[in-house]
C-alpha atoms as a PDB file:
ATOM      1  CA  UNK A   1      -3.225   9.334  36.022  1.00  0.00           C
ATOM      2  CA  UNK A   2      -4.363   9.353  32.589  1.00  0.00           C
ATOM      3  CA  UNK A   3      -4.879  12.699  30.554  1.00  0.00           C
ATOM      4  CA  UNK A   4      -7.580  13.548  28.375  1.00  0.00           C
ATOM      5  CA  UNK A   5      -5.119  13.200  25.521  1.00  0.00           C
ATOM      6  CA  UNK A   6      -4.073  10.004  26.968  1.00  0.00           C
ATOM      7  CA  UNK A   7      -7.902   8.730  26.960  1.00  0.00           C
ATOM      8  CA  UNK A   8      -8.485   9.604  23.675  1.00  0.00           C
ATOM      9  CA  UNK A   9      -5.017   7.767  22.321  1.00  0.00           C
ATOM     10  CA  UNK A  10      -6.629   4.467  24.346  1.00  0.00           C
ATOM     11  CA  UNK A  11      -9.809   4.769  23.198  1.00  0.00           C
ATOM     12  CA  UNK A  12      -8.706   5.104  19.611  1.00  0.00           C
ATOM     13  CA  UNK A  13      -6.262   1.678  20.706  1.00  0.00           C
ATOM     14  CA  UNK A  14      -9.396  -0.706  21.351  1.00  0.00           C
ATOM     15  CA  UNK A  15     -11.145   0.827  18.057  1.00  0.00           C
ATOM     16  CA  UNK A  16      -8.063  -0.043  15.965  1.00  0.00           C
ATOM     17  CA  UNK A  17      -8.022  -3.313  18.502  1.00  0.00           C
ATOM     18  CA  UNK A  18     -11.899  -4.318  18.063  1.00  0.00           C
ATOM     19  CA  UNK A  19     -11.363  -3.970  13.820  1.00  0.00           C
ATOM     20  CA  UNK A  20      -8.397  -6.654  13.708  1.00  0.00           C
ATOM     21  CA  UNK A  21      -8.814  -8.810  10.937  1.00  0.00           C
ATOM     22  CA  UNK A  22      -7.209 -12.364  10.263  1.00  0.00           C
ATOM     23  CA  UNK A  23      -5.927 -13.450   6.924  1.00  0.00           C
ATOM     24  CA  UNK A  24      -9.044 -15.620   5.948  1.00  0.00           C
ATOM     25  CA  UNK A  25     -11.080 -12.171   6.377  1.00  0.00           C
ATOM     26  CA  UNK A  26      -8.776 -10.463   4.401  1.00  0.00           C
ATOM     27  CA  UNK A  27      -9.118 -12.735   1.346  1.00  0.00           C
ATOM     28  CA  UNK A  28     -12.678 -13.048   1.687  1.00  0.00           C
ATOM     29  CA  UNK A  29     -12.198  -9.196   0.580  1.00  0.00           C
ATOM     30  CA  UNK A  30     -10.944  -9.882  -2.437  1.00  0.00           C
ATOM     31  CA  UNK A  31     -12.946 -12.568  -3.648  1.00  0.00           C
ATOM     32  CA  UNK A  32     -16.242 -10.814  -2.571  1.00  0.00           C
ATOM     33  CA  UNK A  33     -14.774  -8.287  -4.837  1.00  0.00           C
ATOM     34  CA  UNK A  34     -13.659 -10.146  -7.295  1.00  0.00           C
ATOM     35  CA  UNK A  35     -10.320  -9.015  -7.110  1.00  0.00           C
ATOM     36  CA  UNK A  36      -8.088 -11.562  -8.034  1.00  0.00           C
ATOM     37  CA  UNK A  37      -7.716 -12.065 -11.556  1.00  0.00           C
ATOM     38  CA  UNK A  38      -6.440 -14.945 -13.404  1.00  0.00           C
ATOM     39  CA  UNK A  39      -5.160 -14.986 -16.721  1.00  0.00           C
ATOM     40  CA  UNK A  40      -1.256 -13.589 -18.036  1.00  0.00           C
ATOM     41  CA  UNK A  41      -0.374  -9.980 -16.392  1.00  0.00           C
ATOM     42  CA  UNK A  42       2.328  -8.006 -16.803  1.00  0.00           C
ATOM     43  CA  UNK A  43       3.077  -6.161 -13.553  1.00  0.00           C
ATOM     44  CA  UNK A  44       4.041  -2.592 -12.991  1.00  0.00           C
ATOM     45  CA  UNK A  45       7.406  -4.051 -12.169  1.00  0.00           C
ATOM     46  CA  UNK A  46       8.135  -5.617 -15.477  1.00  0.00           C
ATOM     47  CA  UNK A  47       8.018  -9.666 -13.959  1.00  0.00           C
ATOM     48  CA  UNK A  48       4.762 -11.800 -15.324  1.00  0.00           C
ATOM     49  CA  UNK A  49       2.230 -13.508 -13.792  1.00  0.00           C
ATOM     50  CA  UNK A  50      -0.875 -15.338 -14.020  1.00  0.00           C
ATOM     51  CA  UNK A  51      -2.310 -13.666 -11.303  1.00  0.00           C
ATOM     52  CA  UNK A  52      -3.280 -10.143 -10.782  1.00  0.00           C
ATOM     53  CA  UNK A  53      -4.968  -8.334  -7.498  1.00  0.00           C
ATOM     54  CA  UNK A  54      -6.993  -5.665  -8.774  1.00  0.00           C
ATOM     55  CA  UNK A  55      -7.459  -3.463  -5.768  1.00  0.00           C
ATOM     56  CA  UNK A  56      -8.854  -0.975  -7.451  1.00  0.00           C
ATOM     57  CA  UNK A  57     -12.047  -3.601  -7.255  1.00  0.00           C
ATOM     58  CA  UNK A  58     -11.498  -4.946  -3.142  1.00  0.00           C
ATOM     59  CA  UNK A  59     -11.293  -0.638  -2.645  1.00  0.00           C
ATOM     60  CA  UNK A  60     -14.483   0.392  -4.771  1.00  0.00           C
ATOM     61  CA  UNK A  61     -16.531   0.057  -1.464  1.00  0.00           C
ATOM     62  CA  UNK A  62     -16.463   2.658   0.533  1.00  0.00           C
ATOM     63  CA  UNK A  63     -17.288   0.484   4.087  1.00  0.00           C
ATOM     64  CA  UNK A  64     -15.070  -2.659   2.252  1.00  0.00           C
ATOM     65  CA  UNK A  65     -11.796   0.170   2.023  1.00  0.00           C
ATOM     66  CA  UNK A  66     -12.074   1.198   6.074  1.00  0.00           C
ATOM     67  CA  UNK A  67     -12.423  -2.013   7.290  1.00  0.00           C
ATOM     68  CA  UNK A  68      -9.232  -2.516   5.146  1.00  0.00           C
ATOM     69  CA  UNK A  69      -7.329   0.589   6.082  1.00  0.00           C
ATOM     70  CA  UNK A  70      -8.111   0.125  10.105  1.00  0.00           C
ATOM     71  CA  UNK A  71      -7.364  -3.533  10.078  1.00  0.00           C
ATOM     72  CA  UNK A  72      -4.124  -2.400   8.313  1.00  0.00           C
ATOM     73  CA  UNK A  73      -3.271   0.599  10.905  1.00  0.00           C
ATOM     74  CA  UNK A  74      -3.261  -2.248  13.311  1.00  0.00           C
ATOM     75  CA  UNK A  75      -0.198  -3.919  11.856  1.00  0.00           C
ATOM     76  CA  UNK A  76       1.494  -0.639  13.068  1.00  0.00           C
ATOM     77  CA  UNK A  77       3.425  -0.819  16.067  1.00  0.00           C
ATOM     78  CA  UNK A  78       2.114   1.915  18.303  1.00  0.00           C
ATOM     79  CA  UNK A  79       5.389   3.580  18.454  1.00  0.00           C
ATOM     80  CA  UNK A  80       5.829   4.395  14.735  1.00  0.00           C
ATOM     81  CA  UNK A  81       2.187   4.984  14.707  1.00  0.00           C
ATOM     82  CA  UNK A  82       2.282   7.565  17.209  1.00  0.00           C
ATOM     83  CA  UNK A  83       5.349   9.623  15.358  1.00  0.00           C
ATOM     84  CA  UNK A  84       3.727   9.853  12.192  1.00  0.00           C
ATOM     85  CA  UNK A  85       2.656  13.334  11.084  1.00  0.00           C
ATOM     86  CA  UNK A  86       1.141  12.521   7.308  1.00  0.00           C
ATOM     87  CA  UNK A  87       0.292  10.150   4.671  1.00  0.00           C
ATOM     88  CA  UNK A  88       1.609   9.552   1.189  1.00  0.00           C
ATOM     89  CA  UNK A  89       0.996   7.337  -1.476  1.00  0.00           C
ATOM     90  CA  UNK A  90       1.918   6.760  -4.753  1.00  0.00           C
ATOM     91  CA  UNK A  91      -0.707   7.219  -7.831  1.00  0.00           C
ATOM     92  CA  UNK A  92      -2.125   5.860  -9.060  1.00  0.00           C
ATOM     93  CA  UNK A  93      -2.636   2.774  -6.740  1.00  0.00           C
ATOM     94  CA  UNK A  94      -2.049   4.253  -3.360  1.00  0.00           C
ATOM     95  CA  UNK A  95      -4.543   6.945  -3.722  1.00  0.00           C
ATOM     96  CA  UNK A  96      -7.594   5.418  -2.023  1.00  0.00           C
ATOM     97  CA  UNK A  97      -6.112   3.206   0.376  1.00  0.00           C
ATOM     98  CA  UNK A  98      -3.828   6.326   1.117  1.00  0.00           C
ATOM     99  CA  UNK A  99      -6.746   8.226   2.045  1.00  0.00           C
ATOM    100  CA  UNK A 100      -8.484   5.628   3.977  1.00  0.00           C
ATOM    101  CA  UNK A 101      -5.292   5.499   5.905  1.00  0.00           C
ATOM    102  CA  UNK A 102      -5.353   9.043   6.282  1.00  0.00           C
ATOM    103  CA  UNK A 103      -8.824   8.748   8.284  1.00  0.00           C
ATOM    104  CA  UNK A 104      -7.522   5.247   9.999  1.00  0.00           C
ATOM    105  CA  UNK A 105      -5.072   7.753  11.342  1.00  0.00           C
ATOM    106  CA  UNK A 106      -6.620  11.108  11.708  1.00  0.00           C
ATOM    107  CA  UNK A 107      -4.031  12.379   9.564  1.00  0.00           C
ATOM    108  CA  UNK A 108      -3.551  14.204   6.175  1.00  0.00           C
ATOM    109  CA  UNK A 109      -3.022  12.743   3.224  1.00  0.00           C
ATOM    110  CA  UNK A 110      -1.490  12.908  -0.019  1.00  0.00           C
ATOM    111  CA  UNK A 111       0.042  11.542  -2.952  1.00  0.00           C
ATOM    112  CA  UNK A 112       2.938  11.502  -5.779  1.00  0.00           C
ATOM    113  CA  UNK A 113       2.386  11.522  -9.351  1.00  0.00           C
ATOM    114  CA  UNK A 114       5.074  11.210 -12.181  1.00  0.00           C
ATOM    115  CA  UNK A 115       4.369  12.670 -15.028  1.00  0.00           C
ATOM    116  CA  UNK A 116       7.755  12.609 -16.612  1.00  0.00           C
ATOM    117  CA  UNK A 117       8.771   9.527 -15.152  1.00  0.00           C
ATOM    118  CA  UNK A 118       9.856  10.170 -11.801  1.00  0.00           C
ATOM    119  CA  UNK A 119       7.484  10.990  -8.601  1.00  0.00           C
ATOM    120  CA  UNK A 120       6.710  14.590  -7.383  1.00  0.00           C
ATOM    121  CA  UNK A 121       4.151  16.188  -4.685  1.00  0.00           C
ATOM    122  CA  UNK A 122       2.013  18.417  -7.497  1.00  0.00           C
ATOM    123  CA  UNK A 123      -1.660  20.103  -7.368  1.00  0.00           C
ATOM    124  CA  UNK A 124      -0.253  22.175  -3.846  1.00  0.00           C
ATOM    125  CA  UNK A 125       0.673  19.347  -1.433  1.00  0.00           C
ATOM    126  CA  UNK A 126       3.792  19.922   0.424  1.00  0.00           C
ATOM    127  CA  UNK A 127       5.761  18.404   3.543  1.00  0.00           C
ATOM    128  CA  UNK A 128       6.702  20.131   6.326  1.00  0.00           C
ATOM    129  CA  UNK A 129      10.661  19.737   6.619  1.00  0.00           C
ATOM    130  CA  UNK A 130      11.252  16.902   8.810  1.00  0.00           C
ATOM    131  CA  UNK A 131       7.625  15.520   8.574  1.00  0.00           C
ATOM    132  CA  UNK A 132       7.187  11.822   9.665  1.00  0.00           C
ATOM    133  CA  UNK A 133       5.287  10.180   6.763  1.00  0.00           C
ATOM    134  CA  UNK A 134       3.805   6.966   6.236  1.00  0.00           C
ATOM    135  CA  UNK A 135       4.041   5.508   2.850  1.00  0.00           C
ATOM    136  CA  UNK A 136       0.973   3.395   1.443  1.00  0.00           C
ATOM    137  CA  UNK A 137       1.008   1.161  -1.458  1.00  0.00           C
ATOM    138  CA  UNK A 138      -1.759  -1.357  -2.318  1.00  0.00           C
ATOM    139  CA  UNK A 139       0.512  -3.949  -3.393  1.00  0.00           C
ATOM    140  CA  UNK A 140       4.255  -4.725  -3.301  1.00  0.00           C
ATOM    141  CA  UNK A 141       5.863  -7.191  -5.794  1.00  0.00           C
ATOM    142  CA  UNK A 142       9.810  -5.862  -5.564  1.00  0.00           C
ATOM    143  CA  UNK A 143       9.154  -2.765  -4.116  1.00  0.00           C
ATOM    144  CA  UNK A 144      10.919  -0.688  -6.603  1.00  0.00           C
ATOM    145  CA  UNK A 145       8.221   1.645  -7.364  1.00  0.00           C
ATOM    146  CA  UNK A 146       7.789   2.176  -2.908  1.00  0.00           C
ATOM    147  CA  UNK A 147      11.832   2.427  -2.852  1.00  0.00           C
ATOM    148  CA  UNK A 148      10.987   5.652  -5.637  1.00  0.00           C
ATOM    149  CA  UNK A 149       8.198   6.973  -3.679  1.00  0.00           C
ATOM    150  CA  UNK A 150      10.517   6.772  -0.258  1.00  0.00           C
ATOM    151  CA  UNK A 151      13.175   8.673  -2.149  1.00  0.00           C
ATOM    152  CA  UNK A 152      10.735  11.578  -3.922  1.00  0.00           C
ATOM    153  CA  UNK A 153       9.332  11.995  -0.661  1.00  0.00           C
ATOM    154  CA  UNK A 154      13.182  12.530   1.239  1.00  0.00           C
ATOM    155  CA  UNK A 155      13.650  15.329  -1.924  1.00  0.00           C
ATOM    156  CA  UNK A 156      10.503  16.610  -0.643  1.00  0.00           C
ATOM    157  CA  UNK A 157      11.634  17.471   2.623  1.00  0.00           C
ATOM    158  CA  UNK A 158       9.639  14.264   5.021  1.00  0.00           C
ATOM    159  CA  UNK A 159      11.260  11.426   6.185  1.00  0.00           C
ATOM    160  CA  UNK A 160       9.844   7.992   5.726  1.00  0.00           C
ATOM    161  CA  UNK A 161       9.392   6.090   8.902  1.00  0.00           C
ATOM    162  CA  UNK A 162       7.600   2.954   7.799  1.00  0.00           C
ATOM    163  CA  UNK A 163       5.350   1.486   4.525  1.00  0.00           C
ATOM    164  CA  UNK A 164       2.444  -0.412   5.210  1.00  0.00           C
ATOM    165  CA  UNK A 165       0.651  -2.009   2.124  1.00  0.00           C
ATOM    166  CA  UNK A 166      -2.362  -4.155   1.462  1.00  0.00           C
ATOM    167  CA  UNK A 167      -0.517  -6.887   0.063  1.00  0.00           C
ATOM    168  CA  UNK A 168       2.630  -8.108   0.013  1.00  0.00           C
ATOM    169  CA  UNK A 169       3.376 -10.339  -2.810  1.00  0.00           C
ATOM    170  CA  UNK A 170       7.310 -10.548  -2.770  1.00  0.00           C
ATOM    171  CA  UNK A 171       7.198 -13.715  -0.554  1.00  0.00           C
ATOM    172  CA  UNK A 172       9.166 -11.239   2.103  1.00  0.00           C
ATOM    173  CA  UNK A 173      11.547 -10.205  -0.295  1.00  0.00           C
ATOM    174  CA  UNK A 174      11.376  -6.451  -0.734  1.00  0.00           C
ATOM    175  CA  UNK A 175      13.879  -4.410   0.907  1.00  0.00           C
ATOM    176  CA  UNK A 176      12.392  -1.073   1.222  1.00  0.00           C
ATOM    177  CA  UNK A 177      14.879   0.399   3.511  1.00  0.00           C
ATOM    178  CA  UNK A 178      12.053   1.164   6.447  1.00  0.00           C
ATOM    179  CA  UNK A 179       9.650  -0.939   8.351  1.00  0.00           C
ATOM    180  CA  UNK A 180       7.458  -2.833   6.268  1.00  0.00           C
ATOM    181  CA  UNK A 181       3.979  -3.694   7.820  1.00  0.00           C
ATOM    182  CA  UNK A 182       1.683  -5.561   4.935  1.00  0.00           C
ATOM    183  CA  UNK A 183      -2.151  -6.173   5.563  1.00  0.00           C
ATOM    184  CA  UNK A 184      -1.786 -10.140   4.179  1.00  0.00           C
ATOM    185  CA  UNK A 185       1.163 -11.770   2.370  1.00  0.00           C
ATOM    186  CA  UNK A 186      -0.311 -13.461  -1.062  1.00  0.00           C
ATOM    187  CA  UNK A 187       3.236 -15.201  -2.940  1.00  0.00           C
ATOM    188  CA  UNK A 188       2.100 -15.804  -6.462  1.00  0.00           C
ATOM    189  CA  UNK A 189       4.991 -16.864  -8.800  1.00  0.00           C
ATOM    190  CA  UNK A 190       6.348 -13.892 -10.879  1.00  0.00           C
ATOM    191  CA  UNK A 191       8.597 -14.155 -13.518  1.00  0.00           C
ATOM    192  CA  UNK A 192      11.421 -12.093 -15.848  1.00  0.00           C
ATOM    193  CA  UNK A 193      10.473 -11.249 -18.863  1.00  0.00           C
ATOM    194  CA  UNK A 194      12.938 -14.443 -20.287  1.00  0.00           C
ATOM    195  CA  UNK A 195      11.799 -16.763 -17.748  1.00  0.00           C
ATOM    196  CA  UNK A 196       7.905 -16.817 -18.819  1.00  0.00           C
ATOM    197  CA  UNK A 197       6.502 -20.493 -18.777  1.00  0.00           C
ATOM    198  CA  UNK A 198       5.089 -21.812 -22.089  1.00  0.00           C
ATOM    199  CA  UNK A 199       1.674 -22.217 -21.306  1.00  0.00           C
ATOM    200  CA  UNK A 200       1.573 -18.173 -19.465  1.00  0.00           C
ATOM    201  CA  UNK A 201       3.249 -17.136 -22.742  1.00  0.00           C
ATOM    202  CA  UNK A 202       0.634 -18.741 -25.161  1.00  0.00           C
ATOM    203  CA  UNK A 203      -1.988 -16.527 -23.254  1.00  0.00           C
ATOM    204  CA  UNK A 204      -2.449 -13.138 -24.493  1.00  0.00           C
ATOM    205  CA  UNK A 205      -0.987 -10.617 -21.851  1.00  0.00           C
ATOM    206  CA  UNK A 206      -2.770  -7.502 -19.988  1.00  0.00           C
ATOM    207  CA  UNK A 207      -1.021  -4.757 -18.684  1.00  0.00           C
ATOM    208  CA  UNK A 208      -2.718  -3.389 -15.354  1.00  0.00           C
ATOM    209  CA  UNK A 209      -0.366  -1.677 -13.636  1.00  0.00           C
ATOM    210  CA  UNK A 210      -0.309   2.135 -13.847  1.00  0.00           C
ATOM    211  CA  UNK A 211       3.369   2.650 -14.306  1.00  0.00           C
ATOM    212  CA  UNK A 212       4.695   2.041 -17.853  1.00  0.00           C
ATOM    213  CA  UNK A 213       7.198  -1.318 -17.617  1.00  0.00           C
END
């Protein structure tokens, strides 16, 4: 017979259940938002592109980012989503879907910042040794900068038990070590810095990203 505890856990199910979303209503999103950019981008990775997602712009609304984050706490398998005791991200792009997560979950959540280059818990957060954590990016490209936020948070004490993100743009190519549970998969063609096509090259480039190439 089910428990109180148990009732609440099912009822919280057919929420997270009822707020599925497909792929076409994820990139209605980000063209409502206007969040995909066209143009020549260098990515916080380093590769180019002529596209950018600027989630910063599919996030600005408040109802937009928890119809995001719930549709993406879906993805989770209920097993890893059960054994997860807190959220981090990575700033500066992880922040708000990190704490949109955080209420998709009823869980903390917090984030890492690198000041000097590499990524620390600062302004008082702390894990609990042997925390469960969640890792939330907005978008992974080669999934260096998750693999550095997976490994600051294993200095920090927690233990990362899966990544979810909003997009994954590697074409399924990231290896972050952990379960990785994107919202949508959007494979625009990246390139090294010496493999840059002509016509991207003649157009002038933008830097986005918020960690220095």
């Amino acid at each position: 017979m089910c428990n109180h505890l148990c009732l609440l856990r099912n009822h919280a199910q057919s929420a997270l259940d009822a707020l599925a979303m497909t792929d076409e209503d994820i990139l209605h999103e980000f063209r409502a938002s206007e969040a995909l950019l066209e143009g020549h981008f260098k990515l916080s990775s380093g590769r180019h592109s002529g596209h950018y997602l600027q989630c910063a712009r599919v996030l600005m609304n408040p109802e937009r980012a928890g119809r995001l984050a719930f549709a993406l706490a879906q993805k989770i398998p209920r097993d890893i989503r059960n054994a997860i005791d807190v959220v981090v991200s990575p700033a500066m792009g992880g922040i708000i879907i990190g704490q949109e997560m955080g209420r998709a979950l009823g869980k903390d959540a917090m984030f890492l910042e690198r000041p000097e280059g590499e990524f620390h818990l600062r302004r008082g957060f702390r894990i609990e040794p042997g925390a469960k954590v969640l890792m939330v990016e907005d978008v992974v490209t080669t999934g260096l900068s998750s693999r550095e936020a997976i490994a600051a948070v294993g200095r920090e004490g927690g233990e990362v038990i899966a990544e979810v993100a909003l997009v994954d743009r590697s074409n399924g190519t990231a290896d972050l070590a952990v379960p990785f549970f994107p919202l949508v998969d959007i494979a625009f063609p990246t390139y090294a810095e010496d493999e840059v096509p002509d016509e991207l090259a003649a157009i002038e480039v933008t830097k986005p990203g918020s960690r220095a190439a």
